[in-house]
N, C-alpha and C. Protein backbone atom coordinates (compact mmCIF):
# COMPACT_ATOMS: atom_id res chain seq x y z
N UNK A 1 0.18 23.22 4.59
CA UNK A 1 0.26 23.04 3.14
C UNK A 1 -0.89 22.14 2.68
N UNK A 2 -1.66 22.24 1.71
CA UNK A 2 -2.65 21.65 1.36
C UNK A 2 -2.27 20.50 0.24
N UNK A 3 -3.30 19.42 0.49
CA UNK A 3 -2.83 18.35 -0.21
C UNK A 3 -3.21 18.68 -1.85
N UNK A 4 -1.70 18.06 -2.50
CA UNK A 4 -1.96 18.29 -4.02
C UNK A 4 -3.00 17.25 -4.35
N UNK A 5 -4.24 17.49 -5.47
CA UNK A 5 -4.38 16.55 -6.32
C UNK A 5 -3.93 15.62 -7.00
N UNK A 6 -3.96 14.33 -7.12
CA UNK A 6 -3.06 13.71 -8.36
C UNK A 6 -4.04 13.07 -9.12
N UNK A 7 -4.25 13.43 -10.14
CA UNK A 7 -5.35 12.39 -11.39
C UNK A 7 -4.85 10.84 -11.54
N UNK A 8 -5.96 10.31 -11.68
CA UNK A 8 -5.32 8.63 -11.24
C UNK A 8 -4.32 8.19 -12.61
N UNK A 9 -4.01 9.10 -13.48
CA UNK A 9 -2.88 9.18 -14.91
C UNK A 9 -1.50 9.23 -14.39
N UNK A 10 -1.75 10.10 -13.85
CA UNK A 10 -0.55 11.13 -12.87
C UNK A 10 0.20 9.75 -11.78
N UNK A 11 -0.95 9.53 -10.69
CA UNK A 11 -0.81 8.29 -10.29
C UNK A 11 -0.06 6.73 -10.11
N UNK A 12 -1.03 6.44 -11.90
CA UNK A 12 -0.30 5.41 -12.52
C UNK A 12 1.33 5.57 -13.17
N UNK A 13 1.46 7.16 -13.30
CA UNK A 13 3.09 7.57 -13.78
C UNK A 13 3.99 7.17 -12.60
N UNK A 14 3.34 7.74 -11.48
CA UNK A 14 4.04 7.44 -10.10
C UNK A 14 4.66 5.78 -10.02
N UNK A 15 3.98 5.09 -10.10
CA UNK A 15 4.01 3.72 -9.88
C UNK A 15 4.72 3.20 -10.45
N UNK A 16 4.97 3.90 -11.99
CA UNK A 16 5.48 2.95 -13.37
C UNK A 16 7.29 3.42 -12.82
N UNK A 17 7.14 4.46 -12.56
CA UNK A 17 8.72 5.21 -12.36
C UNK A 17 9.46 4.61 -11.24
N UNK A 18 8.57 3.84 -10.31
CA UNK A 18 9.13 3.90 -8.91
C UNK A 18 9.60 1.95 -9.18
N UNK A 19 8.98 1.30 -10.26
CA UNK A 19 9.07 0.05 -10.84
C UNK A 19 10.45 -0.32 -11.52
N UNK A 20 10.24 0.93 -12.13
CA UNK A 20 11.43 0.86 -13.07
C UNK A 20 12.50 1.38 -12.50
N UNK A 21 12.52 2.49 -11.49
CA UNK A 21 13.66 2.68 -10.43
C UNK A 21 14.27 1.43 -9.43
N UNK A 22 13.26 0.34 -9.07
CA UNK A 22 13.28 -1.26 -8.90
C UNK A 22 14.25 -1.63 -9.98
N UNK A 23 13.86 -2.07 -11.00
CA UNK A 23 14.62 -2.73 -12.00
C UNK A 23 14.10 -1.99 -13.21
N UNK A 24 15.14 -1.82 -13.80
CA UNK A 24 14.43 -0.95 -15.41
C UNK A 24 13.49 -2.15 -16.35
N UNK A 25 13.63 -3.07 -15.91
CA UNK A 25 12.97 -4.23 -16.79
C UNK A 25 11.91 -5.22 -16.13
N UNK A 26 11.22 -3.87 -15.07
CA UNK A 26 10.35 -5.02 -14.60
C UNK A 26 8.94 -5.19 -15.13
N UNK A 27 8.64 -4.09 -15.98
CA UNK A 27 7.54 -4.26 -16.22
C UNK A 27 7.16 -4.78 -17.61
N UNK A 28 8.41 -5.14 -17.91
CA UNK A 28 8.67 -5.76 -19.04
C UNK A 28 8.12 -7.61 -19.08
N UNK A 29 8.73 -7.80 -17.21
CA UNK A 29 8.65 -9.57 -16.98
C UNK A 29 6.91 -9.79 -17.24
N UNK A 30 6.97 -11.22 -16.99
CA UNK A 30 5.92 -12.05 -16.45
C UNK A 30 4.74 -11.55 -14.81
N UNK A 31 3.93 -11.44 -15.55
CA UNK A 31 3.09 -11.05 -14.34
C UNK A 31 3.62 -11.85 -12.78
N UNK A 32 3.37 -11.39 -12.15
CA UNK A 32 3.73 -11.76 -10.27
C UNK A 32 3.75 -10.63 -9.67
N UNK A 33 3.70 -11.33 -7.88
CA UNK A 33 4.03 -10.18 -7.26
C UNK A 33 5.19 -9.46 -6.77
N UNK A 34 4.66 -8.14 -6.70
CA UNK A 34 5.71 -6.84 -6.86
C UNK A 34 6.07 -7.47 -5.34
N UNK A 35 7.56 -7.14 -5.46
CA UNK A 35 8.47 -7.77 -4.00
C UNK A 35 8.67 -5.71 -3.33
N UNK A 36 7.62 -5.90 -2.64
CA UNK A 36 7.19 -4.53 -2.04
C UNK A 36 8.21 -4.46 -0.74
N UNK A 37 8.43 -5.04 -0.29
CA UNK A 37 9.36 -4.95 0.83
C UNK A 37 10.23 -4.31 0.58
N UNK A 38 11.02 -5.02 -0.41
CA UNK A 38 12.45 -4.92 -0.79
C UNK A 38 12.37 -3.17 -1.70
N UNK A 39 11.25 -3.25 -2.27
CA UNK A 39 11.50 -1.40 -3.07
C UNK A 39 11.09 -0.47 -1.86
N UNK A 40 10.51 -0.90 -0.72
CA UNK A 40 10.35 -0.12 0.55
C UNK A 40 12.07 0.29 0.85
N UNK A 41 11.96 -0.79 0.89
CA UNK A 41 13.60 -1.11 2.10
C UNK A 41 14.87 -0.22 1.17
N UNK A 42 15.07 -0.74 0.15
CA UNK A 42 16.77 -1.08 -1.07
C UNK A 42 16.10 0.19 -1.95
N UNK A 43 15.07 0.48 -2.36
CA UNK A 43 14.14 1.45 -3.36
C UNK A 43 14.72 2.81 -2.74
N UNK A 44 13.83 2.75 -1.60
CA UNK A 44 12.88 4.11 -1.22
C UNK A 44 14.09 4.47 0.37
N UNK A 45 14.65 3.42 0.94
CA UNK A 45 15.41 3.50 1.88
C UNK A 45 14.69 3.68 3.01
N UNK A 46 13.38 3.35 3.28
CA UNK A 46 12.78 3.63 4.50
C UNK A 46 12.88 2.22 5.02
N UNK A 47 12.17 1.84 6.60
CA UNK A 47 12.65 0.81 7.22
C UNK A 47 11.47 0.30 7.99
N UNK A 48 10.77 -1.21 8.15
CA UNK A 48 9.44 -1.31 8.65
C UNK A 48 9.91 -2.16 9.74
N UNK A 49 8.61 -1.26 10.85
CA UNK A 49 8.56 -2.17 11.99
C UNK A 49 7.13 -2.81 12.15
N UNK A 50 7.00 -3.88 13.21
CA UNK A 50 5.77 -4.20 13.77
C UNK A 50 5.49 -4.61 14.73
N UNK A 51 4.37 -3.98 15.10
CA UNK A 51 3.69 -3.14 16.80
C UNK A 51 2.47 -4.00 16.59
N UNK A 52 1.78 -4.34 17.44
CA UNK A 52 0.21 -4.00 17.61
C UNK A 52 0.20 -2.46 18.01
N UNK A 53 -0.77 -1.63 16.71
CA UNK A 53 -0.71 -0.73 16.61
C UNK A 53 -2.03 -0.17 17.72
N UNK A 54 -2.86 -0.59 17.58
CA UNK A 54 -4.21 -0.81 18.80
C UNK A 54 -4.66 -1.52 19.16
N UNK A 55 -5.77 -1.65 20.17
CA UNK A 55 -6.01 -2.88 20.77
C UNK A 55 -6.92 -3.46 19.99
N UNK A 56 -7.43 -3.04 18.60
CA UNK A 56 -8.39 -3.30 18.32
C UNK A 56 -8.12 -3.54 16.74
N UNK A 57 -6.72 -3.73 15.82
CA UNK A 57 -6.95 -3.86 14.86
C UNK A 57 -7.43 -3.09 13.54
N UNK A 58 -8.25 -1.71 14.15
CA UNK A 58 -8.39 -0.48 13.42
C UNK A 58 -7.23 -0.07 12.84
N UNK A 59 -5.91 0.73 13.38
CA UNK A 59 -5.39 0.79 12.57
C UNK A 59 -4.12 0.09 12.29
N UNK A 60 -3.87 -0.40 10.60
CA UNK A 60 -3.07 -1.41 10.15
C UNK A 60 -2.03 -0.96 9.64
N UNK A 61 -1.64 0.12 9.66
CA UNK A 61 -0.42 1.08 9.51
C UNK A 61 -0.29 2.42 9.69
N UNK A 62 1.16 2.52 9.54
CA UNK A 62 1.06 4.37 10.02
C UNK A 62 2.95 4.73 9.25
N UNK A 63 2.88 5.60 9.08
CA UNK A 63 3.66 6.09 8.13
C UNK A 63 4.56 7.05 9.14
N UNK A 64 5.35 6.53 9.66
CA UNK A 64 6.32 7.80 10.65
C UNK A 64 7.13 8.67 9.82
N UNK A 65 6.83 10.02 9.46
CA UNK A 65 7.34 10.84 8.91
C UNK A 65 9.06 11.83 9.82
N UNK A 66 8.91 12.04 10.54
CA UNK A 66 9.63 12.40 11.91
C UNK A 66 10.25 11.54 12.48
N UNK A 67 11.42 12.39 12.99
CA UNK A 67 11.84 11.44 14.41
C UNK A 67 11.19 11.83 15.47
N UNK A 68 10.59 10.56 16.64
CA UNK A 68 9.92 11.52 17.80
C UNK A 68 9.28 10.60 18.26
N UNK A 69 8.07 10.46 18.68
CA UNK A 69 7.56 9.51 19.97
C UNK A 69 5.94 9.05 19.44
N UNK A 70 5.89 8.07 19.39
CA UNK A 70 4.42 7.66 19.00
C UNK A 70 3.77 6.27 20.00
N UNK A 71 2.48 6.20 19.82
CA UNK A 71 1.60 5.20 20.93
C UNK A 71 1.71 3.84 19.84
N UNK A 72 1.39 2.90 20.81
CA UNK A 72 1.52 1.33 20.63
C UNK A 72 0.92 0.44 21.91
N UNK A 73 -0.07 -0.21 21.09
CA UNK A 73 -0.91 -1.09 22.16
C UNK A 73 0.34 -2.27 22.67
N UNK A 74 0.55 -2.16 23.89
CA UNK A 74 1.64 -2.85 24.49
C UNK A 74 0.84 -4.37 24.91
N UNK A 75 1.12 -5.26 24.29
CA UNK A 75 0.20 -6.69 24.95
C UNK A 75 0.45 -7.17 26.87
N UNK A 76 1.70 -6.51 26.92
CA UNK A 76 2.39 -7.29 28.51
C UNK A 76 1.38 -6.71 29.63
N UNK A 77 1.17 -5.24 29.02
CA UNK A 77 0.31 -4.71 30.40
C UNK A 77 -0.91 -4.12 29.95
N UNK A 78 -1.08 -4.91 28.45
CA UNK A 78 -2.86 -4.97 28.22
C UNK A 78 -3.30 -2.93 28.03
N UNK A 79 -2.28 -2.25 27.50
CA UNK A 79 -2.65 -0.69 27.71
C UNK A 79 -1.73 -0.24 26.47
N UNK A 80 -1.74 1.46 26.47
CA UNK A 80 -0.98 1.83 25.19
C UNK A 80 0.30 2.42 25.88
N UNK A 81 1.18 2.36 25.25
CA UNK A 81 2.40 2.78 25.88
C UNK A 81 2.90 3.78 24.77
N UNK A 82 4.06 4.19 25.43
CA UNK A 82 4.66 5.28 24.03
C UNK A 82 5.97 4.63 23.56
N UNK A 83 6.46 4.66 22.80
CA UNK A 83 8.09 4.33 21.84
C UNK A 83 8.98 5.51 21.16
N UNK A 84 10.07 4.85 20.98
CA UNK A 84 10.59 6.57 20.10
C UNK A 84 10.85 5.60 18.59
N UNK A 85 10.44 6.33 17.68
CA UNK A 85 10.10 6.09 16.34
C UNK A 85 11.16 7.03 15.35
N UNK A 86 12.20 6.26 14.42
CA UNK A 86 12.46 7.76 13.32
C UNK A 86 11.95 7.74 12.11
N UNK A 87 12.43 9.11 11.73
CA UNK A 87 11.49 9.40 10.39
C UNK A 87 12.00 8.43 9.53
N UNK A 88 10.98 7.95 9.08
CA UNK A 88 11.05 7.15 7.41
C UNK A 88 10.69 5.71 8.13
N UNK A 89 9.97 5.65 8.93
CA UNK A 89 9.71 4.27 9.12
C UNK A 89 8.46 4.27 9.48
N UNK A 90 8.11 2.96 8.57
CA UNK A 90 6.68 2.60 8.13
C UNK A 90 6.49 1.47 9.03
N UNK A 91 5.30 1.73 9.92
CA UNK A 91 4.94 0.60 10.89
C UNK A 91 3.59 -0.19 10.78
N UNK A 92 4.15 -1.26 10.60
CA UNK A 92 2.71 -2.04 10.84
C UNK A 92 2.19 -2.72 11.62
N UNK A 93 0.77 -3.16 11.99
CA UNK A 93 0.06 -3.86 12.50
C UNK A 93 0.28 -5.16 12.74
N UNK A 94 1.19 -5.93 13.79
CA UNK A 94 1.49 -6.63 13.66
C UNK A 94 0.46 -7.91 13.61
N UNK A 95 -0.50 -8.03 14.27
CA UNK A 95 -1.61 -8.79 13.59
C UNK A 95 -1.85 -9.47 12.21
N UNK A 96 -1.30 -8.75 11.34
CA UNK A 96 -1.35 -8.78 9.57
C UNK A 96 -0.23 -9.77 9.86
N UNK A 97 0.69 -9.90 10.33
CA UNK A 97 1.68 -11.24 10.25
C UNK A 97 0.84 -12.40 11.06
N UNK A 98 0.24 -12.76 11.93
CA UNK A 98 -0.53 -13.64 12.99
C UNK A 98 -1.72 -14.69 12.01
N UNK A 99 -2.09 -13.75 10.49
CA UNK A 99 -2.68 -15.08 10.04
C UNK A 99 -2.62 -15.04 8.81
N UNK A 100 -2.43 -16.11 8.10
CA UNK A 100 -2.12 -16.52 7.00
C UNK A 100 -3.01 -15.88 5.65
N UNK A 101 -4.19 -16.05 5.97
CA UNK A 101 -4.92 -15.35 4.92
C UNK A 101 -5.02 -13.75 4.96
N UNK A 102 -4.30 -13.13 5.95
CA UNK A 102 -4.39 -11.90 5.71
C UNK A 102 -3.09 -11.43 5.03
N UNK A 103 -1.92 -12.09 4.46
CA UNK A 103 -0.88 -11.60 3.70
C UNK A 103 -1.38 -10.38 2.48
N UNK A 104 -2.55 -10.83 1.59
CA UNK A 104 -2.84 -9.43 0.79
C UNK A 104 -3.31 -8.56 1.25
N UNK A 105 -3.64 -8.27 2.61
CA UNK A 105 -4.06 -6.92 3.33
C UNK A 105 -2.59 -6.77 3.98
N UNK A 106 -2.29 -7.27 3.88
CA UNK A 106 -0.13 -6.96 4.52
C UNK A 106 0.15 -6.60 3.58
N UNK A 107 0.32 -6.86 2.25
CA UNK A 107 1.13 -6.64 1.31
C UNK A 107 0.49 -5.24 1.19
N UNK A 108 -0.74 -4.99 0.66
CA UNK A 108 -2.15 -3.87 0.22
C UNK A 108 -1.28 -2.96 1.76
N UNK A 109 -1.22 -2.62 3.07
CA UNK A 109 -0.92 -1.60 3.96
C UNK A 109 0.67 -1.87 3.73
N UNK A 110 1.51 -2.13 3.23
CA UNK A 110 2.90 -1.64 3.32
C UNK A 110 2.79 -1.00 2.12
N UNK A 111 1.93 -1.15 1.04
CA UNK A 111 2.01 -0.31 -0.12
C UNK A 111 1.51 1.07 0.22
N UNK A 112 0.33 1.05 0.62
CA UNK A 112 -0.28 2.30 1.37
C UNK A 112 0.54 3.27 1.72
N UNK A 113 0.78 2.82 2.89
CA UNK A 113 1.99 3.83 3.49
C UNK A 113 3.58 4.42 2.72
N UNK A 114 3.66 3.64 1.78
CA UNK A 114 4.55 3.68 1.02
C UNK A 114 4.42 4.89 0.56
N UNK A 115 3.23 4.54 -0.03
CA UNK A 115 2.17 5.84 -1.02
C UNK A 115 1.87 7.03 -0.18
N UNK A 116 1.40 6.63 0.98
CA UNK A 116 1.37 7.83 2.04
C UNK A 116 2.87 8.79 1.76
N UNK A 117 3.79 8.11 2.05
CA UNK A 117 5.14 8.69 1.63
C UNK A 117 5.53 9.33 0.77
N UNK A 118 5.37 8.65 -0.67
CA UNK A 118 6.18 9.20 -1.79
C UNK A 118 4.94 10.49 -2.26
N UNK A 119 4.01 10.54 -2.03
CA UNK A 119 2.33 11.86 -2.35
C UNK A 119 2.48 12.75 -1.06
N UNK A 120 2.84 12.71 0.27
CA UNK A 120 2.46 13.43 1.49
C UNK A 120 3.48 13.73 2.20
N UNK A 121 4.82 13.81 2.02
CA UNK A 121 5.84 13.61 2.80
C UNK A 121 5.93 15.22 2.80
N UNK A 122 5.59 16.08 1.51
CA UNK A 122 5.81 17.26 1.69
C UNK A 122 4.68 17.71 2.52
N UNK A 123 3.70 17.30 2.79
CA UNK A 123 2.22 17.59 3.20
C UNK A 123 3.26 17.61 5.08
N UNK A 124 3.21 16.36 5.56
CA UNK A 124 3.05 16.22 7.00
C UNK A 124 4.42 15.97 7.51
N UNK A 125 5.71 16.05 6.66
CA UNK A 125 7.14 16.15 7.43
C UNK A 125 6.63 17.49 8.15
N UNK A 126 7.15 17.33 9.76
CA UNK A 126 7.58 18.60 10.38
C UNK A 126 6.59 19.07 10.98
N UNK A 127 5.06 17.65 11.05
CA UNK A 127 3.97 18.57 11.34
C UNK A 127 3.42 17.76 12.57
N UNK A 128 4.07 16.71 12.74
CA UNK A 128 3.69 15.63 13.74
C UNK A 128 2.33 15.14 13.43
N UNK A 129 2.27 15.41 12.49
CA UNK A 129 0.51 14.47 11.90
C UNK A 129 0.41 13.06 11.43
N UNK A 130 0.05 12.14 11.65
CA UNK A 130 -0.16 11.19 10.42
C UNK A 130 -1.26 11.26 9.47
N UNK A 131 -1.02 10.75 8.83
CA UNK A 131 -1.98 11.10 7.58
C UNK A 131 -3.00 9.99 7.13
N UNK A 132 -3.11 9.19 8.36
CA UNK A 132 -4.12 8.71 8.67
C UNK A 132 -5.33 9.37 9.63
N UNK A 133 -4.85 10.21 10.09
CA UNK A 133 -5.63 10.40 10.81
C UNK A 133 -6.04 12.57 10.22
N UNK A 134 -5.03 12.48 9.14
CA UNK A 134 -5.55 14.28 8.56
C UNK A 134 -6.74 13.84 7.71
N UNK A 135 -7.98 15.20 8.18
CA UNK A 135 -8.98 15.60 7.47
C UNK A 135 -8.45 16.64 6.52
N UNK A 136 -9.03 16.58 5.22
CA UNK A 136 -8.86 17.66 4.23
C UNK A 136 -10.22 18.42 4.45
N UNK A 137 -9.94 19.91 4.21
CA UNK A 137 -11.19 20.76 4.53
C UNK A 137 -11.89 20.36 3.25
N UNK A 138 -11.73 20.08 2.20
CA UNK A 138 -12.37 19.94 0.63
C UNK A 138 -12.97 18.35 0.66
N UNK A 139 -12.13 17.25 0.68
CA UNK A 139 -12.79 16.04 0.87
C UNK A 139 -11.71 15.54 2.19
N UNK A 140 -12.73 14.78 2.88
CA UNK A 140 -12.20 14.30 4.19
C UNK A 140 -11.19 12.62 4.16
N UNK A 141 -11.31 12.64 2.43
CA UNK A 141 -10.87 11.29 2.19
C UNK A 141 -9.21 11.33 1.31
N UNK A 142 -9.05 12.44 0.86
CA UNK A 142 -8.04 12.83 -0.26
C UNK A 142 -7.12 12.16 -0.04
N UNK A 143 -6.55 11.93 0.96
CA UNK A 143 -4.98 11.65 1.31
C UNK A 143 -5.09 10.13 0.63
N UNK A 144 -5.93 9.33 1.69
CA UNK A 144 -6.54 8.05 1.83
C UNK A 144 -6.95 7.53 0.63
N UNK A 145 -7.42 8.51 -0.45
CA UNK A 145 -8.23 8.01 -1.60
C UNK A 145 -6.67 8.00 -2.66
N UNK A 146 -5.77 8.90 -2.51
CA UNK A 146 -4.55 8.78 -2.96
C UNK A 146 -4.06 7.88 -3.15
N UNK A 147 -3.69 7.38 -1.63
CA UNK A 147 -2.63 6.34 -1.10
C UNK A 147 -3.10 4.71 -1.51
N UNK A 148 -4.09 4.90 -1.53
CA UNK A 148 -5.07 3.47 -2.10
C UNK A 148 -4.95 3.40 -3.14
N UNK A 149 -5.34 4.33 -4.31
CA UNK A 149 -5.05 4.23 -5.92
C UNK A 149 -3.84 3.56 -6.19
N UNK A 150 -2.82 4.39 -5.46
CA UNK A 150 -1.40 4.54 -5.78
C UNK A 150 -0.52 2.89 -5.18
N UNK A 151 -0.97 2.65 -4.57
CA UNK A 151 -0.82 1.00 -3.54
C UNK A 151 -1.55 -0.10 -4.47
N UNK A 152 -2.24 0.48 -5.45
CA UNK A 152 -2.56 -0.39 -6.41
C UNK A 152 -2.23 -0.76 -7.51
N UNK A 153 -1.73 0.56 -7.86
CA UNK A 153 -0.63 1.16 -9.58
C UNK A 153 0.59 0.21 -8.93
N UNK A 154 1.04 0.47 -7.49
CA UNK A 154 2.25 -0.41 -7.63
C UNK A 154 2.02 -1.81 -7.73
N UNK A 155 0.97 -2.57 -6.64
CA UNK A 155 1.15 -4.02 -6.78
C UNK A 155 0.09 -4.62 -7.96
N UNK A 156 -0.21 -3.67 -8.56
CA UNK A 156 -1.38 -4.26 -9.58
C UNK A 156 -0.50 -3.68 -11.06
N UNK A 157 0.57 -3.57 -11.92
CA UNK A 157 0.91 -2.45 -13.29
C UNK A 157 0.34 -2.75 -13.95
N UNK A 158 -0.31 -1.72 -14.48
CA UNK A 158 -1.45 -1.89 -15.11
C UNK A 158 -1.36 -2.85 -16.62
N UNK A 159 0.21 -2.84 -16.90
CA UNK A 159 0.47 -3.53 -17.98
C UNK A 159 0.62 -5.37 -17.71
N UNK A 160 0.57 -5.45 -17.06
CA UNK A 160 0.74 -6.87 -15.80
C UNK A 160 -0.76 -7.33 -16.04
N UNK A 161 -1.25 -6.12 -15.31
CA UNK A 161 -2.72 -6.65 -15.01
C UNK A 161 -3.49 -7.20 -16.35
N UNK A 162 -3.34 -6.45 -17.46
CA UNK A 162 -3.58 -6.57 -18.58
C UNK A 162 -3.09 -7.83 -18.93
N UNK A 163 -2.12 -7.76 -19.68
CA UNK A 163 -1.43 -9.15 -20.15
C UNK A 163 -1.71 -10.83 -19.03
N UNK A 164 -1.91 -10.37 -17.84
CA UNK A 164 -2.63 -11.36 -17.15
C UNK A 164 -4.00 -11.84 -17.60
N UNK A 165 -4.66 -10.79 -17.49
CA UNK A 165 -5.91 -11.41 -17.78
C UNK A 165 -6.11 -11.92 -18.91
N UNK A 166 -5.63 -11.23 -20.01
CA UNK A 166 -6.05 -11.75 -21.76
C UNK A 166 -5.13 -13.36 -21.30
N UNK A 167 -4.34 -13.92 -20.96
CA UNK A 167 -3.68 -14.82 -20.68
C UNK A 167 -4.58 -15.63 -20.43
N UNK A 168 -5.24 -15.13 -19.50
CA UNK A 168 -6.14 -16.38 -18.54
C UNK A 168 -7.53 -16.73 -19.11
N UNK A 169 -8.25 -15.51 -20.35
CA UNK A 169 -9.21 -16.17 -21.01
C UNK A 169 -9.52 -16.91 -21.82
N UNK A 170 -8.41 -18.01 -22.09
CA UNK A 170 -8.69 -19.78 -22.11
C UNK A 170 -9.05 -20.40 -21.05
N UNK A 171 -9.01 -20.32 -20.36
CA UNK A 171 -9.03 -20.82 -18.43
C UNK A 171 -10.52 -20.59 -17.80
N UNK A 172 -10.47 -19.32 -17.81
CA UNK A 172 -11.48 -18.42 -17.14
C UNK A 172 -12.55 -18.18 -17.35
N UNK A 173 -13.61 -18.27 -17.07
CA UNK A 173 -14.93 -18.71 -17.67
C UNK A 173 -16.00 -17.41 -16.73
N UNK A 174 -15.48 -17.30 -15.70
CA UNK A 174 -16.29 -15.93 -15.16
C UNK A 174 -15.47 -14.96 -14.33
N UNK A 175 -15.72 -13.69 -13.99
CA UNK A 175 -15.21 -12.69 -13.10
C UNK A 175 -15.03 -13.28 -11.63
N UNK A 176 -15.26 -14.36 -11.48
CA UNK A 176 -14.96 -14.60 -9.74
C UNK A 176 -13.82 -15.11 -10.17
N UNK A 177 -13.68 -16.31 -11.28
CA UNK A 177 -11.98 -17.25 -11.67
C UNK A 177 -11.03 -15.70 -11.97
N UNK A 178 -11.66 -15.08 -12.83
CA UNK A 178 -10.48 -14.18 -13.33
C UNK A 178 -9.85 -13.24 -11.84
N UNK A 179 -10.94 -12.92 -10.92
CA UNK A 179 -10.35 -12.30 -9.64
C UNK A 179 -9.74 -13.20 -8.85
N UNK A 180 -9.93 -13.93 -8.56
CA UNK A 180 -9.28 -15.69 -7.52
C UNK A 180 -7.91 -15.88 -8.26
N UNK A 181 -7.75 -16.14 -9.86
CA UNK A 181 -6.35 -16.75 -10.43
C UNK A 181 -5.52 -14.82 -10.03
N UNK A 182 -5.99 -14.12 -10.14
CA UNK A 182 -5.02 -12.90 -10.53
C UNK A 182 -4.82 -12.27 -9.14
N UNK A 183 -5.60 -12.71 -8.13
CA UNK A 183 -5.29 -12.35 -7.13
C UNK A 183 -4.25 -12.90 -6.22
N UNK A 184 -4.30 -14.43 -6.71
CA UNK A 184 -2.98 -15.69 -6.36
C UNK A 184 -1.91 -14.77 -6.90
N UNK A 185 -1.49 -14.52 -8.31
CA UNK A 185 -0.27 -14.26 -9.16
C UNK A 185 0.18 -12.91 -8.66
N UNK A 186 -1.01 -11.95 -7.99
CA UNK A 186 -0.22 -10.60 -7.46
C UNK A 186 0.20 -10.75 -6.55
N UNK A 187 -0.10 -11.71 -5.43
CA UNK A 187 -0.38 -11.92 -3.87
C UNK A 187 -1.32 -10.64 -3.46
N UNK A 188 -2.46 -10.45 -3.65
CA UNK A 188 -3.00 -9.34 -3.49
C UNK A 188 -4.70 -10.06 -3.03
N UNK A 189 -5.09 -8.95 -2.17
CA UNK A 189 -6.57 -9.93 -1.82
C UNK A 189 -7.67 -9.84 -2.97
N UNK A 190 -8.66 -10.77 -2.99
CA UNK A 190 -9.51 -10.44 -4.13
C UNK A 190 -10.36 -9.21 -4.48
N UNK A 191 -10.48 -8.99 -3.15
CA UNK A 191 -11.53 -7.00 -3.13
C UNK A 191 -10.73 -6.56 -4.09
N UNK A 192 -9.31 -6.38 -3.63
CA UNK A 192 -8.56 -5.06 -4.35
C UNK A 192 -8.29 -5.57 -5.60
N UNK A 193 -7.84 -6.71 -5.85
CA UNK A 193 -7.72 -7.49 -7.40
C UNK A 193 -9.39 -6.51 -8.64
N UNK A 194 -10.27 -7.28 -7.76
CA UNK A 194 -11.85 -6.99 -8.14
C UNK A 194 -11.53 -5.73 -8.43
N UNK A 195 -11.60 -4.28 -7.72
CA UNK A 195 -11.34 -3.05 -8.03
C UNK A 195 -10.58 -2.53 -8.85
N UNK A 196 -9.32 -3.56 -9.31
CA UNK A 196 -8.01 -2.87 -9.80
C UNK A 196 -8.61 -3.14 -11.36
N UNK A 197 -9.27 -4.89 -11.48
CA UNK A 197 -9.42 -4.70 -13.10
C UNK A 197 -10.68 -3.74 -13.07
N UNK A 198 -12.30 -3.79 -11.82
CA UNK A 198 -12.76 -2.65 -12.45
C UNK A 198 -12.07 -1.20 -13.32
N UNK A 199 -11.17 -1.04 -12.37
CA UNK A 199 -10.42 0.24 -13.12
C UNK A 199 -10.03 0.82 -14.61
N UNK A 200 -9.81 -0.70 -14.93
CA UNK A 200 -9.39 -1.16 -16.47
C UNK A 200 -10.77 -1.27 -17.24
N UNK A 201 -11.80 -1.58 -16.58
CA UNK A 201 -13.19 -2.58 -17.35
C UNK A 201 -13.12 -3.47 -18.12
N UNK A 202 -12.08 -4.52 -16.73
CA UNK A 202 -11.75 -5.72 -17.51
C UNK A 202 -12.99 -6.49 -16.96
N UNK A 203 -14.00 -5.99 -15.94
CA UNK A 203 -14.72 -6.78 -15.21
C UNK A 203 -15.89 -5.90 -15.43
């Protein structure tokens, strides 16, 4: 089955629905960050584990669609071993817990995969693929370029993001303060902060 398109409109609908399926009044509150765990977990009903996924940190999640058997860099005997995995569980890199400044690339890959989920589930249930690792014959990035937009609509709403920033221009005097304060209030790292208001051309 070939991957659908979604226009980053389409996208941002995704995000707003899956917020308000959270709480009907969240996008109503005070800017902060989206408690992504909990709409993983209580939301969406899927369930996260964490592996060192390789020996090397490459990859920082993976989206188990299936029940069935997948690899994991095992630390005890320094090699990859296999596990049995079920469907709907989103695994991460356990590394992303080991240091402190990497929490917005933790938060940024449980959204991902999230997104991998709720855009691809019809794509790769049943196919033993992850969708990290599917090429599209049209662009080799589609899935990936999806799941990233969409990991941003959730921990970035665009109505959040907004009302944040006009907030902060008493404060804020250049685009590095406005990415640094808004990147604190999402828990989100500054790259993706930086990208999310590009999106807007708040920056």
């Amino acid at each position: 089955m070939p991957v659908l398109f979604f226009r980053p409109q389409a996208l941002e609908s995704i995000a707003r629905k899956l917020l308000i399926e959270y709480d009907a009044t969240y996008l109503n509150r005070s800017p902060g960050p989206v408690p992504i765990e909990t709409i993983i977990e209580k939301v969406c009903k899927l369930s996260i584990e964490y592996k060192h996924l390789t020996n090397n940190g490459r990859e920082l999640g993976r989206m188990i669609y299936d029940d069935g058997i997948t690899t994991y860099f095992d630390e005890d005997i320094n090699d990859y071993a296999l596990m049995s995995v079920c469907g709907g569980t989103i695994l991460i890199d356990a590394s992303l817990l080991e240091q402190e400044n990497l929490y917005g690339r933790f938060r940024f890959t449980l959204a991902h995969e999230l997104s991998h989920y709720l855009l691809h589930q019809c794509v790769f249930s049943g196919t033993g693929t992850a969708a990290a690792l599917y090429k599209n014959e049209i662009s080799e990035d589609d899935t990936e370029w999806q799941a990233n937009y969409l990991a941003q609509a959730i921990l970035m709403p665009g109505g959040q993001i907004k009302r944040c920033f006009y907030s902060l221009r008493p404060v804020c005097k250049s685009r590095r303060e406005y990415i640094f304060e808004m990147s604190k209030t999402f828990e989100v790292s500054k790259q993706a902060m930086e990208i999310r208001l590009k999106n807007f051309a708040l920056i």
